[in-house]
PDB file of N, CA and C in Angstrom:
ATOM      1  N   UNK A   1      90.976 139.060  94.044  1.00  0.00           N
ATOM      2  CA  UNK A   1      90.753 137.625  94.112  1.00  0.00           C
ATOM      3  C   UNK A   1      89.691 137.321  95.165  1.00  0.00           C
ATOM      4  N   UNK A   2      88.466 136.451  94.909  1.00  0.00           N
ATOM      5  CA  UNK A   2      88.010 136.555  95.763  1.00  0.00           C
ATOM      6  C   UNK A   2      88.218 134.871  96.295  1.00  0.00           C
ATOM      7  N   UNK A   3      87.124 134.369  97.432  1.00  0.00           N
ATOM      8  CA  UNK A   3      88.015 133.546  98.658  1.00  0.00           C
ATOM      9  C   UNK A   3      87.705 132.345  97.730  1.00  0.00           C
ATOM     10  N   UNK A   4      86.688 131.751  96.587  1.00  0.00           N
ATOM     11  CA  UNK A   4      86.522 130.724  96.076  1.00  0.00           C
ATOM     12  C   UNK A   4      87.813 130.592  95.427  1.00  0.00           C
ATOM     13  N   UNK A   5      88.069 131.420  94.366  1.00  0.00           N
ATOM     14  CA  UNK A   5      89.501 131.363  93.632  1.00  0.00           C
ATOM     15  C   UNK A   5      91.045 130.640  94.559  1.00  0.00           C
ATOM     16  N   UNK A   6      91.222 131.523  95.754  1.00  0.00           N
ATOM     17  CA  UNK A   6      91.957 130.974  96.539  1.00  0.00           C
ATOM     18  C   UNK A   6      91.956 129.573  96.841  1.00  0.00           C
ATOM     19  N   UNK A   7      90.542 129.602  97.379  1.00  0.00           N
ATOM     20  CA  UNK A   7      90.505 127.799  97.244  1.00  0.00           C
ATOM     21  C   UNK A   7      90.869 127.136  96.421  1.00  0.00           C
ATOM     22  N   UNK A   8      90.039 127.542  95.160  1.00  0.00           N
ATOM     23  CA  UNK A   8      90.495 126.687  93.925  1.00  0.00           C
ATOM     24  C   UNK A   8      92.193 126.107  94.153  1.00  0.00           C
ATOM     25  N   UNK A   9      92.740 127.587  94.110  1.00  0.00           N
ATOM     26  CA  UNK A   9      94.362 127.331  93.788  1.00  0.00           C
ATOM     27  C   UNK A   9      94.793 126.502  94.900  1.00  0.00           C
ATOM     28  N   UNK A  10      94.757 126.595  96.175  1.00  0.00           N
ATOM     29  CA  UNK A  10      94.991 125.868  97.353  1.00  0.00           C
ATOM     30  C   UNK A  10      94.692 124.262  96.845  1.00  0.00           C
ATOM     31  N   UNK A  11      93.391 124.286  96.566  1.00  0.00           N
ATOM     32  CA  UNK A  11      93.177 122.691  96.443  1.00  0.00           C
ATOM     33  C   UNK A  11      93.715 122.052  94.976  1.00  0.00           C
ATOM     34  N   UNK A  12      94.289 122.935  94.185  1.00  0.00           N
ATOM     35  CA  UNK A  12      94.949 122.615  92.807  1.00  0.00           C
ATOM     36  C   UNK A  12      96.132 122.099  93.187  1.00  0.00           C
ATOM     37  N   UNK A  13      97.180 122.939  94.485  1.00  0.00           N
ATOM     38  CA  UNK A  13      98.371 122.594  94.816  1.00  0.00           C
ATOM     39  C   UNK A  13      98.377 121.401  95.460  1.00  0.00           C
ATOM     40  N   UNK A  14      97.583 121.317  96.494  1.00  0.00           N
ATOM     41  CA  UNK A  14      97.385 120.238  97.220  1.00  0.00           C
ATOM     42  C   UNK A  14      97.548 119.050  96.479  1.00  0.00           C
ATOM     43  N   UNK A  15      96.529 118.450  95.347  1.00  0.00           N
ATOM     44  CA  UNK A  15      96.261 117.678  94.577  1.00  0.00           C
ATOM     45  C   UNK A  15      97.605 117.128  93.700  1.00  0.00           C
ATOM     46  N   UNK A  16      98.355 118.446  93.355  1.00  0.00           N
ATOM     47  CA  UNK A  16      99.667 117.983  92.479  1.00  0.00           C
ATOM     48  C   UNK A  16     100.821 117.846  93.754  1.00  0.00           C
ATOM     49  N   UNK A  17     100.436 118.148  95.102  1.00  0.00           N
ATOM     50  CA  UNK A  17     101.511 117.058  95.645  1.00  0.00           C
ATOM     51  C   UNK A  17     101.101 115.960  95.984  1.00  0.00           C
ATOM     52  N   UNK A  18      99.800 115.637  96.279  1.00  0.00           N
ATOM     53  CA  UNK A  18      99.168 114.006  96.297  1.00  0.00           C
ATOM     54  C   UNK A  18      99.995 113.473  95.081  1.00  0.00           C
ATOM     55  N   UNK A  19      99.516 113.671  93.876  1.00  0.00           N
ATOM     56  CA  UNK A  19      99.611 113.077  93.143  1.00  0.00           C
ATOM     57  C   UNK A  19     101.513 112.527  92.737  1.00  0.00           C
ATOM     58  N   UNK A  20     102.224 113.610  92.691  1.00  0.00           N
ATOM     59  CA  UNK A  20     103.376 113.393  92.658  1.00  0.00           C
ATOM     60  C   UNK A  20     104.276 112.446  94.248  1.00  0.00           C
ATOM     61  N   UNK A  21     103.327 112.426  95.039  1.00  0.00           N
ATOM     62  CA  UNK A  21     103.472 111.623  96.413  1.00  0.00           C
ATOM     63  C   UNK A  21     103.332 110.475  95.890  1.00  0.00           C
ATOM     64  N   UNK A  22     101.820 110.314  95.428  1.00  0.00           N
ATOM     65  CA  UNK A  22     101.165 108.950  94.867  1.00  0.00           C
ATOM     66  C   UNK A  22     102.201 107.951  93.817  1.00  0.00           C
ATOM     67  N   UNK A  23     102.765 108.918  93.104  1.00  0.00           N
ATOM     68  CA  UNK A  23     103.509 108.182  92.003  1.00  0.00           C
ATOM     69  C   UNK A  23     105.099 107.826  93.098  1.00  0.00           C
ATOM     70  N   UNK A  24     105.709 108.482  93.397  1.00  0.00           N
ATOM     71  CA  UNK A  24     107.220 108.156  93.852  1.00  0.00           C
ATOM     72  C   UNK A  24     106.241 107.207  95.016  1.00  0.00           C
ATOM     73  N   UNK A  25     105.248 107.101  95.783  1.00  0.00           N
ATOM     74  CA  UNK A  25     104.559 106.038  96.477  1.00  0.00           C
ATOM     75  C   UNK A  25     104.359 104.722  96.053  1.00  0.00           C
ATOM     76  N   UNK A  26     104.101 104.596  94.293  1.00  0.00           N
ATOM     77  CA  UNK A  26     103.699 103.389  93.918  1.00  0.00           C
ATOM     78  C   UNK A  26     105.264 102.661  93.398  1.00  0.00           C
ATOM     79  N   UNK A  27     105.978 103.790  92.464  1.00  0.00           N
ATOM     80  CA  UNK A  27     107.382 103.460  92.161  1.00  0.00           C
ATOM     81  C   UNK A  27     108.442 102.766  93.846  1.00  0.00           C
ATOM     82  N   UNK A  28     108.183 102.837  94.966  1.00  0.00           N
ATOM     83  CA  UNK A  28     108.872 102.289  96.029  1.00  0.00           C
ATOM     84  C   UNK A  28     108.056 100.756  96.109  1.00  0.00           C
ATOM     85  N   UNK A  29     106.845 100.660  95.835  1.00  0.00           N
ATOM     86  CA  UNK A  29     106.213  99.737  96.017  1.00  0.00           C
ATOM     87  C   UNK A  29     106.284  98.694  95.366  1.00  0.00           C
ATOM     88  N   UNK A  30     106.657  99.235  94.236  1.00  0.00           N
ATOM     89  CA  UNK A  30     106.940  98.041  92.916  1.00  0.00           C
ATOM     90  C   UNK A  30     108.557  97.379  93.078  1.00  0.00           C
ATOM     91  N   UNK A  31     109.309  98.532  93.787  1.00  0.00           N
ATOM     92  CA  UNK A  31     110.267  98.406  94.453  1.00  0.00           C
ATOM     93  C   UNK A  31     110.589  96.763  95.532  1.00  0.00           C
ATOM     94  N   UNK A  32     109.731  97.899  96.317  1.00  0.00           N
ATOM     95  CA  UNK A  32     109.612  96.053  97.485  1.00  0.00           C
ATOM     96  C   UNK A  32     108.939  94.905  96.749  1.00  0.00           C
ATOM     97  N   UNK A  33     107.855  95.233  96.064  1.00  0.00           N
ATOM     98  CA  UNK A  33     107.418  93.942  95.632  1.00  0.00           C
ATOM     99  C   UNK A  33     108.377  92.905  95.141  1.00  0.00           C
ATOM    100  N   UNK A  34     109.310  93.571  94.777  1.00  0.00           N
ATOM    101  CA  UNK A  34     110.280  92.805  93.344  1.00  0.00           C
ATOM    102  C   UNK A  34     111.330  92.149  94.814  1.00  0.00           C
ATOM    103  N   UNK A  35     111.238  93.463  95.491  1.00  0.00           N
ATOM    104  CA  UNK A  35     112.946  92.645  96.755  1.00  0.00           C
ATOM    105  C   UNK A  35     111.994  91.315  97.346  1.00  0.00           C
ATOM    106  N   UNK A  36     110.516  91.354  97.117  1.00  0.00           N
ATOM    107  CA  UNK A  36     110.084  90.214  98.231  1.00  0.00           C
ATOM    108  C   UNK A  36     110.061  89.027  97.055  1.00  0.00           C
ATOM    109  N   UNK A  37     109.366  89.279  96.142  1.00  0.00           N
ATOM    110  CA  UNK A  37     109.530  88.351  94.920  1.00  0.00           C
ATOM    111  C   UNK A  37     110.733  87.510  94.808  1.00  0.00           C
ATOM    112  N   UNK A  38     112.453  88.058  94.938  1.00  0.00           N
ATOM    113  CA  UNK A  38     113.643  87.998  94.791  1.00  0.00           C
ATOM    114  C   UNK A  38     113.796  87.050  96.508  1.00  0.00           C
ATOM    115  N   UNK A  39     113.268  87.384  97.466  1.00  0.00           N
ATOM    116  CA  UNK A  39     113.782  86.910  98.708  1.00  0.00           C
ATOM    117  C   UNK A  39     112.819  85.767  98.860  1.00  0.00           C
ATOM    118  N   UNK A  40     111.554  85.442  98.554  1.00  0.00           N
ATOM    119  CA  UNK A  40     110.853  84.425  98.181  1.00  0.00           C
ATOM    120  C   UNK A  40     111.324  83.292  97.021  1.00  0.00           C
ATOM    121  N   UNK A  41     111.620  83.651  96.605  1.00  0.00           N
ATOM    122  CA  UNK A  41     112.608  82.930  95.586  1.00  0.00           C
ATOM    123  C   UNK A  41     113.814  82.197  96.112  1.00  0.00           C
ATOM    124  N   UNK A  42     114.574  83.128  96.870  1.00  0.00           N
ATOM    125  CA  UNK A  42     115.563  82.161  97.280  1.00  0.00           C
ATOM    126  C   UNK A  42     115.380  81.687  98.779  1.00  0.00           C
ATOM    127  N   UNK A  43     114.075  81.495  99.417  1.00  0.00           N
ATOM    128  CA  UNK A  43     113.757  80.790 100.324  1.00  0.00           C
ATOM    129  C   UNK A  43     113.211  79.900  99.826  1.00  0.00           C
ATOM    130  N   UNK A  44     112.678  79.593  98.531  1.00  0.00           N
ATOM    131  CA  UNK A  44     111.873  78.146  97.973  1.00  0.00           C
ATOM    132  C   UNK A  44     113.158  77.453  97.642  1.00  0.00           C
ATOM    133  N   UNK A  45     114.174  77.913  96.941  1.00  0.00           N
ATOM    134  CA  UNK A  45     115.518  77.135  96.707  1.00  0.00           C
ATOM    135  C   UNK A  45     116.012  76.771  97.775  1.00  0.00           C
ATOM    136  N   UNK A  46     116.010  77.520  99.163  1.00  0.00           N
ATOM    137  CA  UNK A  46     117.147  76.532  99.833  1.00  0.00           C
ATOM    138  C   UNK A  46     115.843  75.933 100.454  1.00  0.00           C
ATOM    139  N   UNK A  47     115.047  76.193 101.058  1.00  0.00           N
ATOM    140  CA  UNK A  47     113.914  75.096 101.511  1.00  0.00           C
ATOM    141  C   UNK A  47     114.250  73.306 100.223  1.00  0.00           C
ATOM    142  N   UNK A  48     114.205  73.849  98.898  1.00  0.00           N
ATOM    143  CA  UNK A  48     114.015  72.828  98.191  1.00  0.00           C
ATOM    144  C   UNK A  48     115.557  71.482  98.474  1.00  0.00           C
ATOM    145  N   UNK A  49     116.698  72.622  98.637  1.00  0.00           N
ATOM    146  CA  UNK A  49     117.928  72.084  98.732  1.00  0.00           C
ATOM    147  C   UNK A  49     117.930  71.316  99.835  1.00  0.00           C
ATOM    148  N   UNK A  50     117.071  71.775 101.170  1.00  0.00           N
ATOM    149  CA  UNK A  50     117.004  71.520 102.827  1.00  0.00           C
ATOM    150  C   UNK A  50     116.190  70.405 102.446  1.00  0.00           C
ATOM    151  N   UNK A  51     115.279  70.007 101.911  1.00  0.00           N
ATOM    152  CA  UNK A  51     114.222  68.714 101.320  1.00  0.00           C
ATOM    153  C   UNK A  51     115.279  67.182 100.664  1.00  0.00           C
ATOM    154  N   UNK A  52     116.254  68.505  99.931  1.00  0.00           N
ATOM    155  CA  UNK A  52     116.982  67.203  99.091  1.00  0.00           C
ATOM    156  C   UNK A  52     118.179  66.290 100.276  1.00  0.00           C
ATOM    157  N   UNK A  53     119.008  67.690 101.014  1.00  0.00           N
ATOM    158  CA  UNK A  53     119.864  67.322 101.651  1.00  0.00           C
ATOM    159  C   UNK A  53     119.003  65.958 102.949  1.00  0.00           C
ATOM    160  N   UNK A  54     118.127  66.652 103.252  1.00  0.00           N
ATOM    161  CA  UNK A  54     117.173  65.264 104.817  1.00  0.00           C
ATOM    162  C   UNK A  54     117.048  64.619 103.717  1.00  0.00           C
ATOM    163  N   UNK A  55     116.522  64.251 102.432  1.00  0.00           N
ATOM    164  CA  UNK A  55     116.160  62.958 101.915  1.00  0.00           C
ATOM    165  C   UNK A  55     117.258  62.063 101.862  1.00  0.00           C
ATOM    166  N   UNK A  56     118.662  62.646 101.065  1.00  0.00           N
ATOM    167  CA  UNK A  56     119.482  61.809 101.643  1.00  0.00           C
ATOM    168  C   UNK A  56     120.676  61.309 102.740  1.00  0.00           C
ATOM    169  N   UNK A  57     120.178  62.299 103.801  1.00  0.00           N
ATOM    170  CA  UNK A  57     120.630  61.822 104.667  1.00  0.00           C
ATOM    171  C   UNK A  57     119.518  60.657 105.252  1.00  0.00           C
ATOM    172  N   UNK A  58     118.254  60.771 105.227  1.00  0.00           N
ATOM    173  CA  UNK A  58     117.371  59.907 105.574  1.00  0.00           C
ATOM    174  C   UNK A  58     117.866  58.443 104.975  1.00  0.00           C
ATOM    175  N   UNK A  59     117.979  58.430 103.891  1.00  0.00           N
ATOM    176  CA  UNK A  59     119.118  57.287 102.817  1.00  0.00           C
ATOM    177  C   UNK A  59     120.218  56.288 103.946  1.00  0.00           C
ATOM    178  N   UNK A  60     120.643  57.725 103.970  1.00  0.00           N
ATOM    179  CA  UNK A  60     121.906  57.357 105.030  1.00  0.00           C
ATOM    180  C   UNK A  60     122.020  56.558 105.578  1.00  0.00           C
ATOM    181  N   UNK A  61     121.170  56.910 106.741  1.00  0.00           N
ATOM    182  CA  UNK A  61     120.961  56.604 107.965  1.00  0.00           C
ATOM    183  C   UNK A  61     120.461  55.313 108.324  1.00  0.00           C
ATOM    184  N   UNK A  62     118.950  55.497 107.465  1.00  0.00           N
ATOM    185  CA  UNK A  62     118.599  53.923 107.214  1.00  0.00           C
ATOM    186  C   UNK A  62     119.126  52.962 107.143  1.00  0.00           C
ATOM    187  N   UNK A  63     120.103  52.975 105.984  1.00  0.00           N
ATOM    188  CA  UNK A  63     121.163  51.833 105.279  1.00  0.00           C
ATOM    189  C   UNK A  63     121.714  51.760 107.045  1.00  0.00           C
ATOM    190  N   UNK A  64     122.534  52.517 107.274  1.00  0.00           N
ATOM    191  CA  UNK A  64     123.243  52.556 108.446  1.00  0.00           C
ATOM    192  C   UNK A  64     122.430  51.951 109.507  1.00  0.00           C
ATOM    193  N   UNK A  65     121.882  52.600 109.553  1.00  0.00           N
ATOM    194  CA  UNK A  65     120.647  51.415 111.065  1.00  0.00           C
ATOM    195  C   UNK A  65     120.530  50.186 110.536  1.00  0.00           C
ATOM    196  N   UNK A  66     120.480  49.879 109.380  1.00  0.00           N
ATOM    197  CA  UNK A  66     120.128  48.423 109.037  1.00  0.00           C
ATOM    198  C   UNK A  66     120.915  47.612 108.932  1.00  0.00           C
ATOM    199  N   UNK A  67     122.413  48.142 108.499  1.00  0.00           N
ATOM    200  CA  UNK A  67     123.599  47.800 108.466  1.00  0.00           C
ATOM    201  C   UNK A  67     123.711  46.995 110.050  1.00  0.00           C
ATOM    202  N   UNK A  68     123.760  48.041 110.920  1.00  0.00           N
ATOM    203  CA  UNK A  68     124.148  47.937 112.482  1.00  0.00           C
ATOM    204  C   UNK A  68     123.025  46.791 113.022  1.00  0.00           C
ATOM    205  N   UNK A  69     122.304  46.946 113.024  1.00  0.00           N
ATOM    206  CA  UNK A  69     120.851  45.886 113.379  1.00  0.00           C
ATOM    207  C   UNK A  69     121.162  44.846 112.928  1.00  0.00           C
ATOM    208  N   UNK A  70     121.860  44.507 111.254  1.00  0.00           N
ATOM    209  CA  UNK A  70     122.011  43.180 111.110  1.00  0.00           C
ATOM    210  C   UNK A  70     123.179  42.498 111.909  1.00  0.00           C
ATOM    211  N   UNK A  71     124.549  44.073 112.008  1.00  0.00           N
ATOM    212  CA  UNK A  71     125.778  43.318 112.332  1.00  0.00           C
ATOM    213  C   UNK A  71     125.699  42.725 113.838  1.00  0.00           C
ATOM    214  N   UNK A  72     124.271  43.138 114.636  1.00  0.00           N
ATOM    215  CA  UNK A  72     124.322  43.270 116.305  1.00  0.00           C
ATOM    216  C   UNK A  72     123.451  41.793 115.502  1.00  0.00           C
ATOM    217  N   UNK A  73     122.922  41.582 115.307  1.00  0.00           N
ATOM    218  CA  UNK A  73     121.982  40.532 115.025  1.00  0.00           C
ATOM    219  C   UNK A  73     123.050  39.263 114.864  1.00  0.00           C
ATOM    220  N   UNK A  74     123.460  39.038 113.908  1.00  0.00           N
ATOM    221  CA  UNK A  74     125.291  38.172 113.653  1.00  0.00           C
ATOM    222  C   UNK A  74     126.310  37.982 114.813  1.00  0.00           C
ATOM    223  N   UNK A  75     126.281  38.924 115.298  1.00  0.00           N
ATOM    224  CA  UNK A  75     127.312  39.266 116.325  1.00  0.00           C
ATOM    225  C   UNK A  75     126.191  38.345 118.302  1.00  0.00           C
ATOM    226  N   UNK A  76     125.056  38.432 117.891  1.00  0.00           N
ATOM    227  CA  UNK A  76     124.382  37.572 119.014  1.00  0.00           C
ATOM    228  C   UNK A  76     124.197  36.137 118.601  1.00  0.00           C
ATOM    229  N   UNK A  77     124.212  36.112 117.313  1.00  0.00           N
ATOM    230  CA  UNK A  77     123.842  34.354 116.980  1.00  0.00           C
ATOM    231  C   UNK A  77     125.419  33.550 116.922  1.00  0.00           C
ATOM    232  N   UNK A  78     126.757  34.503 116.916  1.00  0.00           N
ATOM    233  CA  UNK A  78     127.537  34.189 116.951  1.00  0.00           C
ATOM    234  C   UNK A  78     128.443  33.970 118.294  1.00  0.00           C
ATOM    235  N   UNK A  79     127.796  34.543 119.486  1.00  0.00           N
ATOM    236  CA  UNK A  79     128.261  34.302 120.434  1.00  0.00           C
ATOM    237  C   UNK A  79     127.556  33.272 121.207  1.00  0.00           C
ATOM    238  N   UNK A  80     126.429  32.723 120.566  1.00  0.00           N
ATOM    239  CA  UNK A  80     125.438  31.390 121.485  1.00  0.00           C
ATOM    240  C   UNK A  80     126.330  30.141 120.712  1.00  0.00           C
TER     241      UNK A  80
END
């Protein structure tokens, strides 16, 4: 055998563990993509739920401040 041949085979092996690296490399990747896809997903839902819940508590509150503002308002024209 002479030393080119060796090479050859050396860099033949090399190549088929890249490659078999490369693949179980891309198969983990498609992996995470999907867990971030899945965890992005349910951060737009509760963000969306966290949007709905302040809107109506914003509701709430309002009514309630306005409620109180009128009853303090009544409650001063009623004591002059």
């Amino acid at each position: 055998m002479e030393a080119t041949e060796i090479l050859v085979i050396i860099l033949s092996i090399f190549l088929a563990i890249f490659l078999f690296v490369s693949i179980v490399l891309i198969g983990l990747l498609i992996k995470v993509t999907l867990q971030i896809k899945k965890v992005t997903t349910a951060a737009n839902k509760a963000v969306t739920n966290a949007e709905a819940l302040t809107a109506n508590i914003s509701k709430v509150t309002s009514q309630a401040f306005l409620g109180k503002a009128i009853i303090n308002q009544l409650k001063k024209l009623t004591k002059k």
